[in-house]
Protein backbone atom coordinates (compact mmCIF):
# COMPACT_ATOMS: atom_id res chain seq x y z
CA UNK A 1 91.86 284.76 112.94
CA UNK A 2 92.66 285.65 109.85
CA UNK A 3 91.04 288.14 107.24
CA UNK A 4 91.23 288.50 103.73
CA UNK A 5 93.40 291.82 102.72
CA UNK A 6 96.23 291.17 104.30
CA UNK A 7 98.06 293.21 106.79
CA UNK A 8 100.17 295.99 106.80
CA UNK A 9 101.85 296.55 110.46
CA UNK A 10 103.17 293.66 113.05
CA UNK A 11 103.67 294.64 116.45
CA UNK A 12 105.43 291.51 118.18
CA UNK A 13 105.64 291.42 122.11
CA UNK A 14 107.90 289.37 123.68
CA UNK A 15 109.18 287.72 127.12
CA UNK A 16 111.64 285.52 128.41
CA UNK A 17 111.21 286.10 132.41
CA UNK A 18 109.11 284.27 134.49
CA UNK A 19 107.29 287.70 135.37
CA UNK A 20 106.72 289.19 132.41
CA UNK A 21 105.78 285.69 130.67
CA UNK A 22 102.58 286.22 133.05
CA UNK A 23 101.51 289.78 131.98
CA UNK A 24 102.29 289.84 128.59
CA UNK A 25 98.78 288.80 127.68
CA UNK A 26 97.53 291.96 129.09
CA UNK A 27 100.35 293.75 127.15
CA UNK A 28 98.75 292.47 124.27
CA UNK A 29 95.10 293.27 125.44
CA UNK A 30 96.41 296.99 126.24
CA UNK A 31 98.25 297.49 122.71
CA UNK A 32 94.91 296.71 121.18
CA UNK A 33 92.54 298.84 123.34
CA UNK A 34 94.84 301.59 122.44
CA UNK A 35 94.84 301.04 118.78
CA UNK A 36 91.58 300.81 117.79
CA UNK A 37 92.00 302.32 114.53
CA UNK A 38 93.72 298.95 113.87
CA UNK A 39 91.79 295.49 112.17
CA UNK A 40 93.53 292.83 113.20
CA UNK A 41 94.10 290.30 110.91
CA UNK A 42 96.16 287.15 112.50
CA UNK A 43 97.77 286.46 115.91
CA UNK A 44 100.50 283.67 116.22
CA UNK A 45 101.89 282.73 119.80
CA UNK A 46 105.33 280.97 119.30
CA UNK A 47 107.29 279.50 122.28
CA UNK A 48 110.66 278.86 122.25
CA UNK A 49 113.12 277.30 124.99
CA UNK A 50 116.80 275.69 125.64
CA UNK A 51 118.26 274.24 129.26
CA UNK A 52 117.91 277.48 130.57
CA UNK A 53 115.41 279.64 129.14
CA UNK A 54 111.71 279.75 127.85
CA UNK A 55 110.42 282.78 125.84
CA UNK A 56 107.05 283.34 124.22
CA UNK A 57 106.44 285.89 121.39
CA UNK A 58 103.12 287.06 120.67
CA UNK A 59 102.90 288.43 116.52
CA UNK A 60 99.69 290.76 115.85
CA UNK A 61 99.18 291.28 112.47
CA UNK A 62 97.36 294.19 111.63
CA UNK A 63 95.78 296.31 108.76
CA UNK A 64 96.07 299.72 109.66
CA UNK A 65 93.05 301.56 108.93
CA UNK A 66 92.91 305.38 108.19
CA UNK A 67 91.49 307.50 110.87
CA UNK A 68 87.91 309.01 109.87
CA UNK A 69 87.96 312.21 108.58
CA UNK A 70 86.45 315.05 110.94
């Protein structure tokens, strides 16, 4: 998805064991319940891997809105 505006804040989660590859979409889910003062504007999942390895990185782009005033 990705909104006009731009962003202005990444938060980039990453994982390389077999494990964590496994929860790190509920990372994600998590970091975003907890930041709902954030829009997001873009989220890329890039894998990567040689003989031995295989890691995923998941980007959130973000525009950080301003909390309301009380």
């Amino acid at each position: 998805m990705l909104r006009e505006g731009g962003f202005n804040g990444v938060k980039v989660f990453t994982a390389t064991m077999f494990a964590d590859r496994g929860v790190l979409g509920e990372k994600v889910t998590s970091w975003i319940a907890e930041h709902p003062e954030n829009q997001l504007t873009e989220i890329i999942v890039t894998q990567s891997s040689d003989a031995s390895f295989h890691c995923i990185a998941i980007s959130v782009f973000y525009r950080a809105r301003k909390p309301a005033a009380s």
